[in-house]
C-alpha atoms as a PDB file:
ATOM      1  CA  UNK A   1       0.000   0.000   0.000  1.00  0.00           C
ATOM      2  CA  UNK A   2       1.691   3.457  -0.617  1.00  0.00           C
ATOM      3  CA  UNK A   3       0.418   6.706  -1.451  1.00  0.00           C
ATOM      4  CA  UNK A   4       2.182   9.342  -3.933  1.00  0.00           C
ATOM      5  CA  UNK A   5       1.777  13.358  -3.233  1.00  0.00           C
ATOM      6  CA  UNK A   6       3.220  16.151  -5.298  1.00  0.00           C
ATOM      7  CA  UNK A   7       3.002  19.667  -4.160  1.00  0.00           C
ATOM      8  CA  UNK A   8       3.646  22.114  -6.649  1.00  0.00           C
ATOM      9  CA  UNK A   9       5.989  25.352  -6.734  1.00  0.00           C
ATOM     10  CA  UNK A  10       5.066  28.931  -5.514  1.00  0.00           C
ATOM     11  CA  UNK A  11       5.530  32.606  -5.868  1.00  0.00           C
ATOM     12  CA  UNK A  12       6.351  34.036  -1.971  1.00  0.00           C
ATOM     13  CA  UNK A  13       5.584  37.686  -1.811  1.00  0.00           C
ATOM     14  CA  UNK A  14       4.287  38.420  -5.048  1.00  0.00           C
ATOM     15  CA  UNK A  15       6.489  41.569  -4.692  1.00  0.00           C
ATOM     16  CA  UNK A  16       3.309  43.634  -3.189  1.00  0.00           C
ATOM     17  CA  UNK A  17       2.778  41.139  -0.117  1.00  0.00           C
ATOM     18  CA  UNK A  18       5.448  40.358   1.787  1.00  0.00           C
ATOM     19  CA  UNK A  19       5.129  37.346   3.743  1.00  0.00           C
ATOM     20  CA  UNK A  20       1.129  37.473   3.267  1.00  0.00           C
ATOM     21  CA  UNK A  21       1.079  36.093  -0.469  1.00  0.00           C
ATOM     22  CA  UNK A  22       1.626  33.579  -2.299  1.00  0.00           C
ATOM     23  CA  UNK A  23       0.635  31.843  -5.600  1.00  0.00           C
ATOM     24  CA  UNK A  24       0.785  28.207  -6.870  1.00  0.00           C
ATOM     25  CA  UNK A  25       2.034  27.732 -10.439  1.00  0.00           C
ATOM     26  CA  UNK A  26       2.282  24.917 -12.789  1.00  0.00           C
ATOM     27  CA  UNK A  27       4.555  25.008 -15.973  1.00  0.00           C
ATOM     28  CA  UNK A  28       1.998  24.482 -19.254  1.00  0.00           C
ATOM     29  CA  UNK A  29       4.185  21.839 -20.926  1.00  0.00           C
ATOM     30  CA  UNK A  30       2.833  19.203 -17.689  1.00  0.00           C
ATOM     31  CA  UNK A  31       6.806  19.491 -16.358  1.00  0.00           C
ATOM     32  CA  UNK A  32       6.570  18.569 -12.168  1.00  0.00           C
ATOM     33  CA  UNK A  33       7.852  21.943 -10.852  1.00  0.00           C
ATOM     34  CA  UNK A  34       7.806  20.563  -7.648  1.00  0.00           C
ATOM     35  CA  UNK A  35       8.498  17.624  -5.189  1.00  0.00           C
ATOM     36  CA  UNK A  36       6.949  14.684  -4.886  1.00  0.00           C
ATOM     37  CA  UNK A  37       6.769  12.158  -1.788  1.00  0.00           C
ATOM     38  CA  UNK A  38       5.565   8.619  -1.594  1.00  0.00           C
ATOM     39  CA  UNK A  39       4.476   6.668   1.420  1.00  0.00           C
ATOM     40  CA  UNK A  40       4.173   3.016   2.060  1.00  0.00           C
ATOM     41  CA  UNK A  41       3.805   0.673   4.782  1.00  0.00           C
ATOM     42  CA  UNK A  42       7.237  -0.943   5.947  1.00  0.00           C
ATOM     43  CA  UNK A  43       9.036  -3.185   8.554  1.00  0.00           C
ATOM     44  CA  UNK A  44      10.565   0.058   9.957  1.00  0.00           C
ATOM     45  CA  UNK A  45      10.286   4.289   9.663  1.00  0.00           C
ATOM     46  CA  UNK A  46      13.327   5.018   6.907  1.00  0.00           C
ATOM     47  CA  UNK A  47      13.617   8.199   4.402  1.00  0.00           C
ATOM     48  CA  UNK A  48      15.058   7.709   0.919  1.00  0.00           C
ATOM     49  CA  UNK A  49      15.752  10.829  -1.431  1.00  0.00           C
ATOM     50  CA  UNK A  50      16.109  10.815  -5.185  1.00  0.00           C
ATOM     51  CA  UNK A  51      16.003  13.206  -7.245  1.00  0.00           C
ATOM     52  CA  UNK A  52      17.953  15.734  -9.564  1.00  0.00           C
ATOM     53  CA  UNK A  53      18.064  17.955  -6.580  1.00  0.00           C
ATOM     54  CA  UNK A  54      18.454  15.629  -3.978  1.00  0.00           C
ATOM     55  CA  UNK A  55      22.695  15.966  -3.438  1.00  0.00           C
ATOM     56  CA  UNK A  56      21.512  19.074  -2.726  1.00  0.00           C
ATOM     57  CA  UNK A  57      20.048  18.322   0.759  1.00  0.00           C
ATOM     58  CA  UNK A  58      22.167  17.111   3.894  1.00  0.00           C
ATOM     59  CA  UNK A  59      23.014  13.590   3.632  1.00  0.00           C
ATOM     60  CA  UNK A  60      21.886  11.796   6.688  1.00  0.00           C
ATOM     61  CA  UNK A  61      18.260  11.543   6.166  1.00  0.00           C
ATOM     62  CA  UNK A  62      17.629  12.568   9.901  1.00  0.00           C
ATOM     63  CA  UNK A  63      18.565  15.992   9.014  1.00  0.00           C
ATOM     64  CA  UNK A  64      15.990  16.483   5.949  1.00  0.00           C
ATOM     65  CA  UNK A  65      12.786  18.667   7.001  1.00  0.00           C
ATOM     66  CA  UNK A  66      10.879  15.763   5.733  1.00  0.00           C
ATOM     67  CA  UNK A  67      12.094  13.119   8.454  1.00  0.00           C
ATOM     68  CA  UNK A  68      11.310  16.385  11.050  1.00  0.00           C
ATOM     69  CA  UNK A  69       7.784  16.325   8.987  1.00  0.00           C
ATOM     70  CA  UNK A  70       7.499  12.342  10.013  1.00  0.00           C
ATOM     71  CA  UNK A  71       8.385  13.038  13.703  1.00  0.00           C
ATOM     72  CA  UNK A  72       5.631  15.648  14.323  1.00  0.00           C
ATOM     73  CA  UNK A  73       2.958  13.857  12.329  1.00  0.00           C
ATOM     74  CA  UNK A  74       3.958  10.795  14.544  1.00  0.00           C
ATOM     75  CA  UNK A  75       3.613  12.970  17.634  1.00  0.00           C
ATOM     76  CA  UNK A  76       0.365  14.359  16.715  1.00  0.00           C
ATOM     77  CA  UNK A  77      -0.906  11.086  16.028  1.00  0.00           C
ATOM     78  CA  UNK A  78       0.088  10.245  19.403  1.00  0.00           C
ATOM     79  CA  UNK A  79      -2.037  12.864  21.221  1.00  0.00           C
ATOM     80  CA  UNK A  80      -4.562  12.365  19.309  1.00  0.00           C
ATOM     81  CA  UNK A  81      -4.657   8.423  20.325  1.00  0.00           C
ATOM     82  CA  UNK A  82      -4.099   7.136  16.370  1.00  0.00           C
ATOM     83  CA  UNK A  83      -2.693   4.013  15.791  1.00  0.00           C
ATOM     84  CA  UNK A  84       0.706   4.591  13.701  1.00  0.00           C
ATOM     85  CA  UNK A  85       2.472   2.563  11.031  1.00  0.00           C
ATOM     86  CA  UNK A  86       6.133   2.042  10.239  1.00  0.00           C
ATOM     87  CA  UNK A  87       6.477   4.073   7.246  1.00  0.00           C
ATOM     88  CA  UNK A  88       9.138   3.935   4.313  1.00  0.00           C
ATOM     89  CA  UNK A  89       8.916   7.771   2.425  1.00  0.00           C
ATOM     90  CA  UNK A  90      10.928   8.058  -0.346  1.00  0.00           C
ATOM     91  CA  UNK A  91      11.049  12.319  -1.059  1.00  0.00           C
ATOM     92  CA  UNK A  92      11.837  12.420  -4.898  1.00  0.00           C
ATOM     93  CA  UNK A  93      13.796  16.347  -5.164  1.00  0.00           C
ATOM     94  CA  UNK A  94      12.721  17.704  -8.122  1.00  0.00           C
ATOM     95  CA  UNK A  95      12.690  21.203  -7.134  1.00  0.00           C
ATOM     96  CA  UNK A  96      16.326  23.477  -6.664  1.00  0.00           C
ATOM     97  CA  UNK A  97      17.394  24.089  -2.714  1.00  0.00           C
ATOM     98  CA  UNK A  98      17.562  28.047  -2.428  1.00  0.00           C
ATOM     99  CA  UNK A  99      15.702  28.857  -5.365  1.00  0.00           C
ATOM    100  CA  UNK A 100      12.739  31.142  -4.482  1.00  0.00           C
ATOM    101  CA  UNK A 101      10.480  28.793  -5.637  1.00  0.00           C
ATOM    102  CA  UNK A 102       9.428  27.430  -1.987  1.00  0.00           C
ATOM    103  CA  UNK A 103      11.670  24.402  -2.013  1.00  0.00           C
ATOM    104  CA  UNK A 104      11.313  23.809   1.217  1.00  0.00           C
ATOM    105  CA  UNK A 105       7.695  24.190   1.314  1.00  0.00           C
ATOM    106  CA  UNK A 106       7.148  21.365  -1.075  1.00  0.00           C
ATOM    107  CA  UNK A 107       8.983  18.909   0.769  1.00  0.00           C
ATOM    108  CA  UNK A 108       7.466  19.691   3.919  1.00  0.00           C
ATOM    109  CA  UNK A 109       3.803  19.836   2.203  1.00  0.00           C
ATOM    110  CA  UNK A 110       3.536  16.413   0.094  1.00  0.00           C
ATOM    111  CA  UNK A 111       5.353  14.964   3.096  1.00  0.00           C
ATOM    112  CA  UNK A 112       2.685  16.265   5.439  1.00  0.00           C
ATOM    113  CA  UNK A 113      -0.199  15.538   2.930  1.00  0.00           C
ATOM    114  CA  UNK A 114       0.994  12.085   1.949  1.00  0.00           C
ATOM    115  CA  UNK A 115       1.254  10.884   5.547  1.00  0.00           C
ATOM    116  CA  UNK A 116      -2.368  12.187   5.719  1.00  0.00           C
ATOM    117  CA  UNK A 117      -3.332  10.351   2.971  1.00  0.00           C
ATOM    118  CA  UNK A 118      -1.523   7.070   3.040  1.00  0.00           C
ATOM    119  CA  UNK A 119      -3.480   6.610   6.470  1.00  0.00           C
ATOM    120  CA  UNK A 120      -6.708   7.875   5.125  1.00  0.00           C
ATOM    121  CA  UNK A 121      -6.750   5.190   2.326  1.00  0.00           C
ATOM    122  CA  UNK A 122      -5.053   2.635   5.061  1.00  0.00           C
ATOM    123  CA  UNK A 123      -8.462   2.786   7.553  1.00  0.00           C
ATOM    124  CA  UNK A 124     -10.759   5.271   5.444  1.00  0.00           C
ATOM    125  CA  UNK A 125     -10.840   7.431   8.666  1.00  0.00           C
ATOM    126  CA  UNK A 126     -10.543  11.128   8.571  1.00  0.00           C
ATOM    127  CA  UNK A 127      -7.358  11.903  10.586  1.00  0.00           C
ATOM    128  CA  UNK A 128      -6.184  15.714  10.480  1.00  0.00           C
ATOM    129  CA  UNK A 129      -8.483  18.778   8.315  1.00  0.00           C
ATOM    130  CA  UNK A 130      -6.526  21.191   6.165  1.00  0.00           C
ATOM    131  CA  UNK A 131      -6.275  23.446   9.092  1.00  0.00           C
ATOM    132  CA  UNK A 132      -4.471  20.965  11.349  1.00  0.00           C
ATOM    133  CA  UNK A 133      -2.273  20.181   8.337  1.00  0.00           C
ATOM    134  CA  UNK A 134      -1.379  24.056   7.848  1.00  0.00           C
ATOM    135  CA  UNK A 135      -0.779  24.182  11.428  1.00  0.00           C
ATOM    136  CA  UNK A 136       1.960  21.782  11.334  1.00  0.00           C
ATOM    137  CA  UNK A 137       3.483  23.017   7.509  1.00  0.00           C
ATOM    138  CA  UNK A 138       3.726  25.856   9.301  1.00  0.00           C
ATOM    139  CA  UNK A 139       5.791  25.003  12.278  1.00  0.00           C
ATOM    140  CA  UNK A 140       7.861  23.205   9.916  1.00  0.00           C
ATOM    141  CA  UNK A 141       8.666  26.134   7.688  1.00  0.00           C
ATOM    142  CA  UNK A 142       9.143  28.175  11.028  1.00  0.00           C
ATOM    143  CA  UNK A 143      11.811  25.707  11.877  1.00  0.00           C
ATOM    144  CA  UNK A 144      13.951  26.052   8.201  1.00  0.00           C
ATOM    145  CA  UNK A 145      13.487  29.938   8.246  1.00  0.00           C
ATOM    146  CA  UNK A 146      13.478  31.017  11.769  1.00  0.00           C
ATOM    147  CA  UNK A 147       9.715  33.140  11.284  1.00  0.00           C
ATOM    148  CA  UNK A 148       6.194  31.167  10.930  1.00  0.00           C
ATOM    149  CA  UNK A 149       5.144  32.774   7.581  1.00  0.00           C
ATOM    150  CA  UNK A 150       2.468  30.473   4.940  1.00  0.00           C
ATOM    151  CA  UNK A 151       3.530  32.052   2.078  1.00  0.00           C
ATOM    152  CA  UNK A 152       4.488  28.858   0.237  1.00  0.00           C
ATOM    153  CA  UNK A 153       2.973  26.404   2.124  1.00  0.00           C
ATOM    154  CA  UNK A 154      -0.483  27.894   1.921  1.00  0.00           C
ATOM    155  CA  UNK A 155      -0.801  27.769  -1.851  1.00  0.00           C
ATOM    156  CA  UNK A 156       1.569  25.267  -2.448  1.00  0.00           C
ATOM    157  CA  UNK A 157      -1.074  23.109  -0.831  1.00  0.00           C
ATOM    158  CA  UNK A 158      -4.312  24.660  -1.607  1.00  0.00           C
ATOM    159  CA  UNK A 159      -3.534  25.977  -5.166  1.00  0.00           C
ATOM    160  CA  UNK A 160      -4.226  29.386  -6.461  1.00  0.00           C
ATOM    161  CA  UNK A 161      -3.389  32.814  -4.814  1.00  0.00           C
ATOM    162  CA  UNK A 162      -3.104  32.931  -1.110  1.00  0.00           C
ATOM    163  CA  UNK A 163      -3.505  35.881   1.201  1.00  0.00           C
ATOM    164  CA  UNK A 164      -2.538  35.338   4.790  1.00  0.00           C
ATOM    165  CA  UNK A 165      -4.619  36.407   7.346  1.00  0.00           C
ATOM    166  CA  UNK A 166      -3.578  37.253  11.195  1.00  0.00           C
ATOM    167  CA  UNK A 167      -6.329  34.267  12.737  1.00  0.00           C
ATOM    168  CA  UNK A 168      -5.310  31.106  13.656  1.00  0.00           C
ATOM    169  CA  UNK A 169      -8.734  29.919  13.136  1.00  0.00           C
ATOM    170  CA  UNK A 170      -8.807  30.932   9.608  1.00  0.00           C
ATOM    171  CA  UNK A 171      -4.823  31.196   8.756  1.00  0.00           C
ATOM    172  CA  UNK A 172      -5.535  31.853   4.510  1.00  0.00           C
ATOM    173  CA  UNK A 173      -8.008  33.222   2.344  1.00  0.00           C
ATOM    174  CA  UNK A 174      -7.655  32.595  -1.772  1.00  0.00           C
ATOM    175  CA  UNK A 175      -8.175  35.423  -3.494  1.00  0.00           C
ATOM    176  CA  UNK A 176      -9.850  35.212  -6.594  1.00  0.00           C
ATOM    177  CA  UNK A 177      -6.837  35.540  -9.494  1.00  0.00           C
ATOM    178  CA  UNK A 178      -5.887  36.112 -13.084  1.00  0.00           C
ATOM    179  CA  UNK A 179      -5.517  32.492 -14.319  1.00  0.00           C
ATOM    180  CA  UNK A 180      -5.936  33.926 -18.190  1.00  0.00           C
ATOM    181  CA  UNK A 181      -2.147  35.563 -17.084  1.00  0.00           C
ATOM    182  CA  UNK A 182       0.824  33.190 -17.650  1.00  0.00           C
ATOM    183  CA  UNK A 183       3.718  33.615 -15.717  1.00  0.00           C
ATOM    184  CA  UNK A 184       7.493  32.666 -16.612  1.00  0.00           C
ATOM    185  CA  UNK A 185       9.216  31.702 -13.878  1.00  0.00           C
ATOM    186  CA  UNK A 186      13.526  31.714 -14.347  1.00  0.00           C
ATOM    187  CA  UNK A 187      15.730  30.211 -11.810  1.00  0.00           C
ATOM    188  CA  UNK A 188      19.050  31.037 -12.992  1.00  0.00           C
ATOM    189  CA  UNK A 189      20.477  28.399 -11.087  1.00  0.00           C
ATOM    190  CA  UNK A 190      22.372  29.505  -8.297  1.00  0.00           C
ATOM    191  CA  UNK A 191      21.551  29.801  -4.749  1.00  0.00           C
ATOM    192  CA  UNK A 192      20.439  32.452  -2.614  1.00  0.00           C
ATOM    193  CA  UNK A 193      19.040  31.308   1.144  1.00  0.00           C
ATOM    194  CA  UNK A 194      16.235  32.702   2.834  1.00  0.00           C
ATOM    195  CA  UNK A 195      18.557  33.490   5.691  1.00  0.00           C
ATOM    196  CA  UNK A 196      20.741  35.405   3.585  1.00  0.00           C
ATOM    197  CA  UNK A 197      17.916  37.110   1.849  1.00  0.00           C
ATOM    198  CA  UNK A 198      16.520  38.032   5.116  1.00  0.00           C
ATOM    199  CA  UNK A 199      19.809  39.962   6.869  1.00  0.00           C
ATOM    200  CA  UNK A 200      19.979  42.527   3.980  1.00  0.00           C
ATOM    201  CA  UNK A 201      16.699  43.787   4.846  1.00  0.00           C
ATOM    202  CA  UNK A 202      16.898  46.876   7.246  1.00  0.00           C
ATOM    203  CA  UNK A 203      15.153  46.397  10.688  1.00  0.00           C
ATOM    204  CA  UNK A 204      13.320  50.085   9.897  1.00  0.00           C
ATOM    205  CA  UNK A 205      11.499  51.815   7.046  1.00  0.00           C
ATOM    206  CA  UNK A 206      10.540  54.903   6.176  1.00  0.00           C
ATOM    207  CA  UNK A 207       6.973  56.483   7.213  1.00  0.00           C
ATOM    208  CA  UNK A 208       6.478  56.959   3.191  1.00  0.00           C
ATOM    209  CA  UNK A 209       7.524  52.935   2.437  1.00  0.00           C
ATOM    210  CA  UNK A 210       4.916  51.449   5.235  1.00  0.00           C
ATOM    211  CA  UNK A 211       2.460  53.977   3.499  1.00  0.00           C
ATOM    212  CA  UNK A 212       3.299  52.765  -0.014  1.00  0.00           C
ATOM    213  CA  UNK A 213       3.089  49.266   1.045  1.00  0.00           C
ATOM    214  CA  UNK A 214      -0.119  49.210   2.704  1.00  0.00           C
ATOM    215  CA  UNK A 215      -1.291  51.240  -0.400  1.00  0.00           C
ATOM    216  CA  UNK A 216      -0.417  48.913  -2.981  1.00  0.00           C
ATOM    217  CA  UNK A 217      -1.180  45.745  -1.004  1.00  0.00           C
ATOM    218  CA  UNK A 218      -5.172  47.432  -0.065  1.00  0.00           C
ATOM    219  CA  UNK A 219      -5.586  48.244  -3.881  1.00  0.00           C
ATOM    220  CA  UNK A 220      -4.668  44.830  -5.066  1.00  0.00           C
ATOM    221  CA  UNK A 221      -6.708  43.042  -2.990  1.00  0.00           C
ATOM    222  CA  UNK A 222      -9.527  45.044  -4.055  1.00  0.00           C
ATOM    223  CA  UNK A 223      -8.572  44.875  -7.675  1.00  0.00           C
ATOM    224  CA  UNK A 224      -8.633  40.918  -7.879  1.00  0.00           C
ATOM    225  CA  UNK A 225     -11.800  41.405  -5.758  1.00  0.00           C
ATOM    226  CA  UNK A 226     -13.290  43.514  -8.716  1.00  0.00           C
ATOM    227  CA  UNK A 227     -11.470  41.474 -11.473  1.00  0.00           C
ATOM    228  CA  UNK A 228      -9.228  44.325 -12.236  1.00  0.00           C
ATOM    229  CA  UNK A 229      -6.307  43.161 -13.961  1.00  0.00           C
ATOM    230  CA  UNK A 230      -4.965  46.309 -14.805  1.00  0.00           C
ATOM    231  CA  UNK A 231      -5.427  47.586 -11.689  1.00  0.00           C
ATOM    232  CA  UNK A 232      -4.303  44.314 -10.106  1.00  0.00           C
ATOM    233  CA  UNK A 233      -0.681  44.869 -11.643  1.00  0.00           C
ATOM    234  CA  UNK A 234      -0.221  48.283 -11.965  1.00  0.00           C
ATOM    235  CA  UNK A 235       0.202  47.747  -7.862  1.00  0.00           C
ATOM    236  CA  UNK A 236       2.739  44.673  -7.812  1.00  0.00           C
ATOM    237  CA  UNK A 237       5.553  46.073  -6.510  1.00  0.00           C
ATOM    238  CA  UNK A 238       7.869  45.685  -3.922  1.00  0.00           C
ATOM    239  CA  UNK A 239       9.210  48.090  -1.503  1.00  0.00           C
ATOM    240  CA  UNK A 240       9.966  46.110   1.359  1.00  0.00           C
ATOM    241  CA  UNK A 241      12.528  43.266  -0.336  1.00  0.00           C
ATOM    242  CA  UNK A 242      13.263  43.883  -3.839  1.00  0.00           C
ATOM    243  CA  UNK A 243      15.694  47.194  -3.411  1.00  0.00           C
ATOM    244  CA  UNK A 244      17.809  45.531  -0.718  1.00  0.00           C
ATOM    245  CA  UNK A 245      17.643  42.542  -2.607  1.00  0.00           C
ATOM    246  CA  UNK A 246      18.337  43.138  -6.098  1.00  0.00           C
ATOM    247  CA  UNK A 247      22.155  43.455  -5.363  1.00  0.00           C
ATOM    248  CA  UNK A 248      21.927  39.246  -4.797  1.00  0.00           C
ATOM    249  CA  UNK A 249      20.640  38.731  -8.177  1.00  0.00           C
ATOM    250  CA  UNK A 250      23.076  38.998 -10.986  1.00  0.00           C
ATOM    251  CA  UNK A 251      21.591  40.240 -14.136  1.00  0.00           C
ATOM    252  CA  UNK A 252      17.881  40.806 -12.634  1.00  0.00           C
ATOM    253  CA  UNK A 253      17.756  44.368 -12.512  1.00  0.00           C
ATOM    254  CA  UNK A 254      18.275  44.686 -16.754  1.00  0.00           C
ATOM    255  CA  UNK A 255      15.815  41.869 -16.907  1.00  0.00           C
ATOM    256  CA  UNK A 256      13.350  43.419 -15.224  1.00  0.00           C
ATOM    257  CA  UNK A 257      13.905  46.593 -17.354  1.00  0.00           C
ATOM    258  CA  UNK A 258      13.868  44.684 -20.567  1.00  0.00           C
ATOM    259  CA  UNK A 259      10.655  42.472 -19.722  1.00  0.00           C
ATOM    260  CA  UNK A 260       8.748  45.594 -18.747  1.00  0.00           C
ATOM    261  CA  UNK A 261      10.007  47.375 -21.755  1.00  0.00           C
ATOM    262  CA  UNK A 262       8.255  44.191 -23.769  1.00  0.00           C
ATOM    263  CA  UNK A 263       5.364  45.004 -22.050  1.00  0.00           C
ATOM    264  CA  UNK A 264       5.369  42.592 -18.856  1.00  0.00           C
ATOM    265  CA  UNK A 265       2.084  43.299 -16.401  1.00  0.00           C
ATOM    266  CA  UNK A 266       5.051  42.675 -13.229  1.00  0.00           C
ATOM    267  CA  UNK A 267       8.396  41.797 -12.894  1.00  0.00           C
ATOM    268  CA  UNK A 268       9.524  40.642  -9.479  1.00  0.00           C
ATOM    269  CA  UNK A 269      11.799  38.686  -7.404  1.00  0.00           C
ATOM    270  CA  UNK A 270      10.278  34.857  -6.419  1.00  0.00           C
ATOM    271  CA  UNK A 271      10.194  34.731  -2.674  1.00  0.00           C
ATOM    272  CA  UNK A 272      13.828  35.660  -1.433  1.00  0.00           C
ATOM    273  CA  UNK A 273      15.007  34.886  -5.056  1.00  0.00           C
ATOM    274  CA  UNK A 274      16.673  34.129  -7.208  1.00  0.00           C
ATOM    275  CA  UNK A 275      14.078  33.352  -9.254  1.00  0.00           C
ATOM    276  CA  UNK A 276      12.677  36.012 -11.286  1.00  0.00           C
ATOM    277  CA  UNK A 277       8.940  36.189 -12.083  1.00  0.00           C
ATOM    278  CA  UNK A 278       7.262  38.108 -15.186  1.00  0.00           C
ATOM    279  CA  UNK A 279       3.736  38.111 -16.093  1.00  0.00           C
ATOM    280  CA  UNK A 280       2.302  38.493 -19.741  1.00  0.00           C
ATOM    281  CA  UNK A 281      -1.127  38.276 -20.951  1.00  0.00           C
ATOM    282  CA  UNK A 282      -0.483  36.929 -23.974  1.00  0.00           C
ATOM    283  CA  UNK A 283       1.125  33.407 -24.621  1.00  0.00           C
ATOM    284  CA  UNK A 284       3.043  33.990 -27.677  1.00  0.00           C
ATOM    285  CA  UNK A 285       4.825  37.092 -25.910  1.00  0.00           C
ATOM    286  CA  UNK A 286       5.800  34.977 -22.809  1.00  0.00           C
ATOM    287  CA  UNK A 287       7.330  32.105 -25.070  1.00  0.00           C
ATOM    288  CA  UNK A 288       9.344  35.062 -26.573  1.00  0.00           C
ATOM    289  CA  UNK A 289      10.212  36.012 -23.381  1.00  0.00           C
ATOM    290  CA  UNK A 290      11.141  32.592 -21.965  1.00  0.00           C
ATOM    291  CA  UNK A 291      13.697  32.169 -24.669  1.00  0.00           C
ATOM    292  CA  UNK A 292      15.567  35.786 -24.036  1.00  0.00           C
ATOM    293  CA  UNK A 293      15.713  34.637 -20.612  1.00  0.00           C
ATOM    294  CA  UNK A 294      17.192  30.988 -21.379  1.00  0.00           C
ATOM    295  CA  UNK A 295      19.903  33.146 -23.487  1.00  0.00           C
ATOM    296  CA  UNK A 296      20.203  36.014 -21.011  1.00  0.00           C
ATOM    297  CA  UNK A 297      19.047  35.456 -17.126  1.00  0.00           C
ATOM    298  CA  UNK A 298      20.005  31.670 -16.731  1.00  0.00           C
ATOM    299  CA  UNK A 299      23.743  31.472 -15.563  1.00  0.00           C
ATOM    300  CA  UNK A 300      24.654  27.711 -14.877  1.00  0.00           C
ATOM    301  CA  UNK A 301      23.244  24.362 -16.567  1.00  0.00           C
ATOM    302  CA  UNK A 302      20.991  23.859 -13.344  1.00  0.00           C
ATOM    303  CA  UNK A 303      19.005  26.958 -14.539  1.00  0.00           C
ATOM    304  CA  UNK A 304      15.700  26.547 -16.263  1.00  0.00           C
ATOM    305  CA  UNK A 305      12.478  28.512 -17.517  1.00  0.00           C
ATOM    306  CA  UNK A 306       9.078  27.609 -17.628  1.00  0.00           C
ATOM    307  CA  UNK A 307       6.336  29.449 -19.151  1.00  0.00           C
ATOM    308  CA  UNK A 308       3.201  28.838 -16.064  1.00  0.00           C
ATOM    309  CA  UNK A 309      -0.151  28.893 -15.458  1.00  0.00           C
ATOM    310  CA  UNK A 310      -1.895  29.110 -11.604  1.00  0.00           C
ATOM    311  CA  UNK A 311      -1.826  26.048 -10.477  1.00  0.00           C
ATOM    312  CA  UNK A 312      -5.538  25.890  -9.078  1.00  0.00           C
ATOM    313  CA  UNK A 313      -4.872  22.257  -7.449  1.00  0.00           C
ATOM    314  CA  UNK A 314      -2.106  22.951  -5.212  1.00  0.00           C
ATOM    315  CA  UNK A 315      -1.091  19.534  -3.790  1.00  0.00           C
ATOM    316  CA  UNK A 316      -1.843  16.592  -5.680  1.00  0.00           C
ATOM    317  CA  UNK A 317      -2.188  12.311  -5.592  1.00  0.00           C
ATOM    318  CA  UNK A 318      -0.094  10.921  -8.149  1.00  0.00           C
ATOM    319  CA  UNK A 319      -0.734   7.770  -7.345  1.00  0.00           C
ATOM    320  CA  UNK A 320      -2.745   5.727  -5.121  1.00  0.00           C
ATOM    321  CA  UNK A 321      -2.337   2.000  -5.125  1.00  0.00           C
ATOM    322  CA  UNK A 322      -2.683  -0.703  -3.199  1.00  0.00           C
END
């Protein structure tokens, strides 16, 4: 019996919400920009990675978020008096460590969902609702970042645009998007961590750059609220990250000038990069795109691009067998 989840990648920030949105995207050509785990029943609990990513993560397997992700799933099967299996989870990395893409957040999602799952099919009891399962992707991201912030996990593993809301009773609310936008993502492939990412950013801002953010963060919510596109875009942009971050990012600030010369609605920074994120209305103009960034924004033979849609699913079963 095993049970395979995939949990896709995700836009943190958006550039006009720090830390409060997020958005799930899927490439259009069906590529897996993502991670997926699979659970089965076994003799003993054990973690197995794979994956064209996977030298990328620490090598004992006890030091992987997803074996922390089996430890406090076990524990809150415990307190809640469930009977637990030995487990084999084999964490296929197909996503890039560091990347702005929420890495991190896809591991610890389809781990957290599959568990869910593989003992939902096992007894066809309900064990722990999507805000129980939040609760703990959460504390999982909190513990790889240092900060409890949803901004991957929450549409990584509901799909669609996320906006974060201070209630732990409610924790997300999707706001209604722009799925006739596509949006090419480019990892250049190199690294930049979150903790990095985080210590250029000043501990104070100006009066005018809390006004401007609250500003553009009010008006977009209202915009997708009204279906607004224009609106919507003409607000995505980041005052809080992007200038003290843009330094980290070779070649990103002439990208950003060249895709919004060609007529981009945005242009941001994924997350804490180095991703870069543009969004075009029309498809033959974002293939265009795609390619100038293969030739000019990619800078090792890690790097890709992927021309994306939202990903309205968020996580996923692959498989489910028995």
């Amino acid at each position: 019996m095993s049970v395979s989840i995939f949990a896709p990648a995700s836009i943190g920030n958006v550039s006009v919400g720090f830390d409060v949105l997020g958005l799930a995207v899927k490439p259009l050509d069906g590529t897996l920009l993502g991670d997926v785990v699979t659970v089965e029943l076994a003799d003993k609990d054990s973690l197995e990675v794979i994956g064209k990513f996977s030298k990328k993560l620490p090598r004992s397997p006890k030091q992987n978020i997803v074996w922390h992700c089996l430890q406090l799933f076990n524990k809150a099967m415990d307190e809640s008096g469930f009977v637990k299996d030995h487990v084999k989870i084999t964490l296929d990395k197909k996503m890039p460590v560091g990347s702005g893409l929420g890495s991190s957040a896809c591991s610890v999602v389809a781990a957290l969902v599959a568990l869910n799952a593989y003992y939902l099919q096992a007894t066809g009891d309900t064990y722990f609702n999507e805000k129980q399962l939040l609760l703990m992707m959460g504390k999982m991201e909190a513990k790889i970042s240092g900060s409890l912030h949803y901004d991957n996990v929450a549409p990584c593993y509901l799909g669609n645009l996320q906006l974060m809301v201070p209630d732990s009773n409610v924790i997300t609310r999707t706001l209604p998007g722009f799925d006739d936008c596509y949006y090419i993502m480019a990892y250049p492939g190199i690294v930049v961590s979150t903790k990095a990412a985080r210590e250029v950013l000043p501990e104070k801002y100006t009066r005018q750059d809390v006004i401007t953010y609250g500003q553009n963060l009010a008006t977009f919510v209202d915009a997708c609220h009204r279906g607004d596109k224009q609106q919507a875009f003409s607000v995505v942009k980041d005052v809080i990250a992007e200038p003290y971050r843009q330094h980290l990012l070779p070649k990103f600030e002439q990208a950003r000038d060249y895709l919004t010369a060609q007529g981009s609605l945005a242009v941001g920074i994924s997350g804490s990069g180095p991703t870069l994120f543009a969004v075009f209305e029309q498809l033959d103009k974002a293939q265009e795109m795609a390619l100038w960034l293969k030739e000019h924004y990619l800078q090792t033979e890690l790097g890709f691009v992927h021309v994306c849609k939202v990903d309205e699913i968020g996580a996923c079963t692959l498989t489910h067998t028995k």
